[in-house]
C-alpha atoms as a PDB file:
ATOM      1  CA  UNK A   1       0.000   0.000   0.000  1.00  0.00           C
ATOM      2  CA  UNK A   2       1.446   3.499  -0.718  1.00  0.00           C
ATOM      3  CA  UNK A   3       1.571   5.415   2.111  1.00  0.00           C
ATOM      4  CA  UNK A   4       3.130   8.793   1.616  1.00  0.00           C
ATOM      5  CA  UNK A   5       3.267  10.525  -1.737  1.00  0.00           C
ATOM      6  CA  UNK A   6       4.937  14.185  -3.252  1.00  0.00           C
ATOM      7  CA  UNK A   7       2.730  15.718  -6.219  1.00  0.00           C
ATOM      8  CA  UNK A   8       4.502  17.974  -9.179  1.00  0.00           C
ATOM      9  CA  UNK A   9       3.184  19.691 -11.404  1.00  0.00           C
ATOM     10  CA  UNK A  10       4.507  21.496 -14.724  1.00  0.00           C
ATOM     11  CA  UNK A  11       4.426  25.732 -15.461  1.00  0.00           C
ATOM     12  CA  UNK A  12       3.664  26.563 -12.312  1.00  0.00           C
ATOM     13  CA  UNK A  13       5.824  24.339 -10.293  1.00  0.00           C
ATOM     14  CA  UNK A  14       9.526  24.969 -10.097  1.00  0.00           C
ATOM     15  CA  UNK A  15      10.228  21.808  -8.107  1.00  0.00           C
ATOM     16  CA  UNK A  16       9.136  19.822 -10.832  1.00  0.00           C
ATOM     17  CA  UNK A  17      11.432  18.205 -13.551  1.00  0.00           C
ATOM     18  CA  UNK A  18       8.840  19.270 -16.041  1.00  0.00           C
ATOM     19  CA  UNK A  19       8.632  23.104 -14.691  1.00  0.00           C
ATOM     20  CA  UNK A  20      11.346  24.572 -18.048  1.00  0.00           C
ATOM     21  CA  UNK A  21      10.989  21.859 -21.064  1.00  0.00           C
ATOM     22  CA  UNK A  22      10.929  18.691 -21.982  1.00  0.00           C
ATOM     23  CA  UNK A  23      14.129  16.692 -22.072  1.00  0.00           C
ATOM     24  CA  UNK A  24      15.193  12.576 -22.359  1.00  0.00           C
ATOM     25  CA  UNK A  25      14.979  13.118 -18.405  1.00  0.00           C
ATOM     26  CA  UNK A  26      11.481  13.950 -17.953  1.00  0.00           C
ATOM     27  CA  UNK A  27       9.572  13.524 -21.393  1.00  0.00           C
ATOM     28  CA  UNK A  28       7.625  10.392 -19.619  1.00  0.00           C
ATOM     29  CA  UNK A  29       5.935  13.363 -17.535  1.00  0.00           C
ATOM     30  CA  UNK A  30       4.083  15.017 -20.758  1.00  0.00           C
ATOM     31  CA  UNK A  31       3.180  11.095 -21.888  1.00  0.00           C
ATOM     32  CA  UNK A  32      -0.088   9.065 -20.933  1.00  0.00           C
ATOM     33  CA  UNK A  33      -1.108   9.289 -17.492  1.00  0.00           C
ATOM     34  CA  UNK A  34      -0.415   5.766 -15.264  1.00  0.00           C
ATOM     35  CA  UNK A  35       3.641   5.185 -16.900  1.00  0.00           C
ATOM     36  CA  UNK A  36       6.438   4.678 -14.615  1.00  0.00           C
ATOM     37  CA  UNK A  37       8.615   8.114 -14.610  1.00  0.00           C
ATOM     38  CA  UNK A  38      11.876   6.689 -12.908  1.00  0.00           C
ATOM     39  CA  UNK A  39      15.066   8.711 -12.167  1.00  0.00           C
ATOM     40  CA  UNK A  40      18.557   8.472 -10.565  1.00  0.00           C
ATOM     41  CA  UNK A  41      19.192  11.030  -8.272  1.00  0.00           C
ATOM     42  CA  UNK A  42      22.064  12.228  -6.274  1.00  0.00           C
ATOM     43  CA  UNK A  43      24.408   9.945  -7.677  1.00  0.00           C
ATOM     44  CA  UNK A  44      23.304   6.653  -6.770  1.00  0.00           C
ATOM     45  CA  UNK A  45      19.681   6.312  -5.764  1.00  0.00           C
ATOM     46  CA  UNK A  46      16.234   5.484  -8.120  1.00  0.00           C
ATOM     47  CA  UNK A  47      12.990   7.287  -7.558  1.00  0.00           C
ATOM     48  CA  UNK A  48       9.777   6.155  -8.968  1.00  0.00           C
ATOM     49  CA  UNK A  49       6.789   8.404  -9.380  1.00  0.00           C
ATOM     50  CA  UNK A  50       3.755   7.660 -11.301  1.00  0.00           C
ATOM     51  CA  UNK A  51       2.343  10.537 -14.571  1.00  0.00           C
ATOM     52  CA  UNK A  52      -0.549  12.044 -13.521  1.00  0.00           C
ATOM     53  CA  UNK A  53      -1.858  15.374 -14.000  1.00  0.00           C
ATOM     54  CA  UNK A  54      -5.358  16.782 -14.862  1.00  0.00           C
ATOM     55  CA  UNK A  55      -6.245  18.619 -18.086  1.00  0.00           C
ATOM     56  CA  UNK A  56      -5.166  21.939 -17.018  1.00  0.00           C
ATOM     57  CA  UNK A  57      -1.622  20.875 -17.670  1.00  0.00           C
ATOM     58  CA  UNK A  58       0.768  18.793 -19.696  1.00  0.00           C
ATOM     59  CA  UNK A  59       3.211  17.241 -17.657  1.00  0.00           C
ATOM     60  CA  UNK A  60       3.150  15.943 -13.865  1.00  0.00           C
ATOM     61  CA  UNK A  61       3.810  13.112 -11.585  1.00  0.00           C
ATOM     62  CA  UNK A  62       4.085  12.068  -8.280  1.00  0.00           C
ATOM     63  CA  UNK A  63       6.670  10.641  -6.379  1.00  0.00           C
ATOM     64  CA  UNK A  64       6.017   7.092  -4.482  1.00  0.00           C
ATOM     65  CA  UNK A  65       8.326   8.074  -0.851  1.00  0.00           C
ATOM     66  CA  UNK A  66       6.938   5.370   0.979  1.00  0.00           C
ATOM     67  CA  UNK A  67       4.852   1.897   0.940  1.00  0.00           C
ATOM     68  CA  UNK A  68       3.623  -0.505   3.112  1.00  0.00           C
ATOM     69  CA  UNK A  69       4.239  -3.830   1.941  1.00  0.00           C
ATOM     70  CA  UNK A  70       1.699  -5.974   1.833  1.00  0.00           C
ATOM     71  CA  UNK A  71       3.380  -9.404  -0.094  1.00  0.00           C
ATOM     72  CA  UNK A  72       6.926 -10.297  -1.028  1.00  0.00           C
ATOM     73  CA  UNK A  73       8.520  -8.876   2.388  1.00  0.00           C
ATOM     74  CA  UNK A  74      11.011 -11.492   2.526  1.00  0.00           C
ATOM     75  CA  UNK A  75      12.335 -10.118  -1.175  1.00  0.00           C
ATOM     76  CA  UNK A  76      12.502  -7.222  -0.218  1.00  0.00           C
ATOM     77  CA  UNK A  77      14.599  -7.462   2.977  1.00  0.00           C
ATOM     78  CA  UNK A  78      16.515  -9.234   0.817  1.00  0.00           C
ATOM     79  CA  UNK A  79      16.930  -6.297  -1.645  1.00  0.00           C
ATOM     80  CA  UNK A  80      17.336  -3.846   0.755  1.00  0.00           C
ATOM     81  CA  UNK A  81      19.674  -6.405   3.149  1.00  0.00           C
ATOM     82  CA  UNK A  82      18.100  -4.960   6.317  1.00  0.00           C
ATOM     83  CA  UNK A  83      15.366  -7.234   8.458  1.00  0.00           C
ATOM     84  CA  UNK A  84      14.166  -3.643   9.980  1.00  0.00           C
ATOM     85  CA  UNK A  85      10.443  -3.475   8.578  1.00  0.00           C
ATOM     86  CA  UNK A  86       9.671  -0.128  10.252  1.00  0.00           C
ATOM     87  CA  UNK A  87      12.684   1.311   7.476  1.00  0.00           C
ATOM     88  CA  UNK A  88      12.317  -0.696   5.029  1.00  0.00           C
ATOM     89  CA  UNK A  89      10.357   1.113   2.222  1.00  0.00           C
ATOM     90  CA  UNK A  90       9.872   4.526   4.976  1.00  0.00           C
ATOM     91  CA  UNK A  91      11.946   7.023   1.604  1.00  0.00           C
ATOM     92  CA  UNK A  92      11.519   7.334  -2.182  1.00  0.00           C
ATOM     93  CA  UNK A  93      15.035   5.678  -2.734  1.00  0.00           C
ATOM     94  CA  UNK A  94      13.946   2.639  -0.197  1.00  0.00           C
ATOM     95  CA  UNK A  95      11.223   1.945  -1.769  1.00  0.00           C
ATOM     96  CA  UNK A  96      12.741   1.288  -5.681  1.00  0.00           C
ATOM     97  CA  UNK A  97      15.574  -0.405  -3.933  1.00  0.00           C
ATOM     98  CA  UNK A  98      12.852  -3.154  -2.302  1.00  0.00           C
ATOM     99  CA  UNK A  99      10.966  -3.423  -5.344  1.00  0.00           C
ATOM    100  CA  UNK A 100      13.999  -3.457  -7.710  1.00  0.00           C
ATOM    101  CA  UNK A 101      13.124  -0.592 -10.039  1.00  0.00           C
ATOM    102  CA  UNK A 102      15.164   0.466 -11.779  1.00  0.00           C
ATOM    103  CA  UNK A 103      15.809   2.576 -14.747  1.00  0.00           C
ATOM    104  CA  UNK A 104      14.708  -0.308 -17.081  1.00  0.00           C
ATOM    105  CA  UNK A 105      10.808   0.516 -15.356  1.00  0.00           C
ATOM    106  CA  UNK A 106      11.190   4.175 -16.712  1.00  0.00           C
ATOM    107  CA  UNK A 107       7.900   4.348 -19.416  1.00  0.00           C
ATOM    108  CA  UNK A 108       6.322   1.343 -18.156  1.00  0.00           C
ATOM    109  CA  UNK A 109       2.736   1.219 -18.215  1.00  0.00           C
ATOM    110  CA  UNK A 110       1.738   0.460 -14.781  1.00  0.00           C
ATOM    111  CA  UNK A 111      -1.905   0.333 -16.105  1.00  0.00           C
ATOM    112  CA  UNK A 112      -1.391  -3.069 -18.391  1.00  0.00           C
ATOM    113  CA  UNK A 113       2.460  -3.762 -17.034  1.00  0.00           C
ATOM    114  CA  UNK A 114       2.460  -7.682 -15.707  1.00  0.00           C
ATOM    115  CA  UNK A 115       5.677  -6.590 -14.210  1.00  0.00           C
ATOM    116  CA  UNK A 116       4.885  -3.296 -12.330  1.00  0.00           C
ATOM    117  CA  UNK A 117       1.742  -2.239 -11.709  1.00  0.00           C
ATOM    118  CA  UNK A 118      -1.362  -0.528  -9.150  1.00  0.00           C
ATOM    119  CA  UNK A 119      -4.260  -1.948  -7.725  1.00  0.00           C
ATOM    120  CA  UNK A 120      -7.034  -0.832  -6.258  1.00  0.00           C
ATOM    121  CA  UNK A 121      -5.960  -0.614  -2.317  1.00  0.00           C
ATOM    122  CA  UNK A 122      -7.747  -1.860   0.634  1.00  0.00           C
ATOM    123  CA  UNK A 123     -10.101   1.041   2.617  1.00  0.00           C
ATOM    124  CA  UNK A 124      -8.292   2.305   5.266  1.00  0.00           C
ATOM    125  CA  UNK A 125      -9.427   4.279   8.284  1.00  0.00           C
ATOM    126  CA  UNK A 126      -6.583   6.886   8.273  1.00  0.00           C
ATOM    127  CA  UNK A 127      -6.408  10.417   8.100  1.00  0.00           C
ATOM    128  CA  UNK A 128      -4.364  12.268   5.048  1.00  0.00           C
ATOM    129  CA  UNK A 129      -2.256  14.428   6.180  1.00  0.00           C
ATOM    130  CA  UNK A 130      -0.753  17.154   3.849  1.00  0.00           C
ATOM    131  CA  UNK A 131       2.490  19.157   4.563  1.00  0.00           C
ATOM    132  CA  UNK A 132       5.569  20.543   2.163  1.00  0.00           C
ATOM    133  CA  UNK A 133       7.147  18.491  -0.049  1.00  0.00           C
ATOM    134  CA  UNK A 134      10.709  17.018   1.261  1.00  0.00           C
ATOM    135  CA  UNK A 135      14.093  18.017  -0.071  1.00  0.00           C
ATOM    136  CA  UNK A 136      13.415  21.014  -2.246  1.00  0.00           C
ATOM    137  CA  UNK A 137      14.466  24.488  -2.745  1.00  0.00           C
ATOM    138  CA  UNK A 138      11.451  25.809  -4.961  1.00  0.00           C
ATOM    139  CA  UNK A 139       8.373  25.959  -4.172  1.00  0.00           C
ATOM    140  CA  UNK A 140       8.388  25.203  -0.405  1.00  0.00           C
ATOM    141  CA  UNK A 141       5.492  26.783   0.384  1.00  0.00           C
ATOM    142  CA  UNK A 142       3.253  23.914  -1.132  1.00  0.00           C
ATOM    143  CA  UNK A 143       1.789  21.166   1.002  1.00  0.00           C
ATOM    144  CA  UNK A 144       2.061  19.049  -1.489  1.00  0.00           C
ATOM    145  CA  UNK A 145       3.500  16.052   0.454  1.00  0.00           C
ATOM    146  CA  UNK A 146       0.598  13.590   1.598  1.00  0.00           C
ATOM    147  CA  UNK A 147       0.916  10.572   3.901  1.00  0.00           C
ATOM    148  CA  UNK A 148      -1.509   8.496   5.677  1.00  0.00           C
ATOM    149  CA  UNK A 149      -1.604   9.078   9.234  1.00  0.00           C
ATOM    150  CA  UNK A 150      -1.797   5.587  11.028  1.00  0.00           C
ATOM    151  CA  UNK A 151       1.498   4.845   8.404  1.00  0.00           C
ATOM    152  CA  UNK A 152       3.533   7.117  11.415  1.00  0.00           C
ATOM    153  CA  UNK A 153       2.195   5.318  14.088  1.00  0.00           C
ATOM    154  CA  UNK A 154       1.923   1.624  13.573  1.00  0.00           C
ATOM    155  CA  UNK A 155       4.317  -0.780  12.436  1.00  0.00           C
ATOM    156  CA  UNK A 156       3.754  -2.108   8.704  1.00  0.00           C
ATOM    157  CA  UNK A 157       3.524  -6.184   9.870  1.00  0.00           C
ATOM    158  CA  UNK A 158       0.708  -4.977  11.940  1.00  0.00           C
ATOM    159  CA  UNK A 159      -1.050  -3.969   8.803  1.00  0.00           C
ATOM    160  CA  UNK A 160      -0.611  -6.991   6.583  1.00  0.00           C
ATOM    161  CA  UNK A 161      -2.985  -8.304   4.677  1.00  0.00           C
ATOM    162  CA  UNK A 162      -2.105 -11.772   3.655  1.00  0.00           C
END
C-alpha cells in the first residue's frame, strides 16, 4: 500500500522536472497518465513516481516516498539487506531499492504492465495528512506532500494483509 506521496506539477511548479521543457529526463511526464517516470538522483539512488496530472496541464507526476508492503517482504529485505520493517520502504530511494526498479521501469505502463503495476488498495481508516514536499528548494510553500496518518504510528507487519 502506498503510504506517503509528493505531487509535481509542470508551469507553475519549479520543483518539478517538467517546470522549463521537456528533455530525455522527464519527457515520460508530458506522456499518458499511469507510466512509470523513474530517475537516478544524487548519484546513486532510483525514484519512482507515477504521470498524472489533470487537463489543465501537460506534464506531472508524483513521487512514491513510501509503501507498506503488503506481499513479497522477505524479497525485499533481501533487496534492501536490512530485516528492519519499520525502514524498510519509509523514503523514495527505499522503496525502488525493495521493489527493484530500476531505470529499465522508466515508461512502463503500470496500467497493463504484468511486471509493475497498481491496484485498487484496501479502505483504510486513516487520516491524510498534507504538509511541504521534502528536499526542495522551490516551491516550499506547497503542502504538497501527503501521507496516511496511522502509516507514522503503527508498524507495517501490523497492517498486513495476507
Amino acid at each position: 500500500m502506498i503510504t506517503e506521496t509528493e505531487a509535481y506539477r509542470h508551469k507553475d511548479d519549479p520543483a518539478s522536472h517538467a517546470f522549463r521543457r521537456i528533455t530525455d529526463r522527464n519527457k515520460v511526464m508530458f506522456e499518458d497518465v499511469g507510466k512509470a517516470y523513474v530517475y537516478f538522483t544524487y548519484g546513486m539512488h532510483y525514484c519512482f513516481n507515477i504521470v498524472a496530472r489533470n487537463s489543465k496541464f501537460e506534464a506531472g507526476a508524483v513521487l512514491i516516498r513510501a509503501i507498506m508492503p503488503e506481499k513479497g517482504i522477505e524479497i525485499m529485505e533481501k533487496n534492501r539487506c536490512i530485516k528492519d520493517r519499520k525502514r524498510l520502504t519509509d523514503g523514495p530511494a527505499k522503496v525502488t531499492q525493495a521493489l527493484g526498479i530500476t531505470k529499465k521501469h522508466y515508461g512502463l505502463d503500470l496500467t497493463t504492465s504484468p511486471e509493475l503495476f497498481i491496484t485498487d488498495g484496501m479502505k483504510i481508516r486513516g487520516k491524510i495528512i498534507s504538509s511541504p514536499r521534502i528536499g526542495i528548494k522551490n516551491a516550499t510553500d506547497r503542502l504538497w506532500n501527503f501521507k496516511i496518518s496511522f502509516s507514522v504510528t503503527f508498524e507495517p507487519r501490523i497492517l498486513q494483509i495476507v
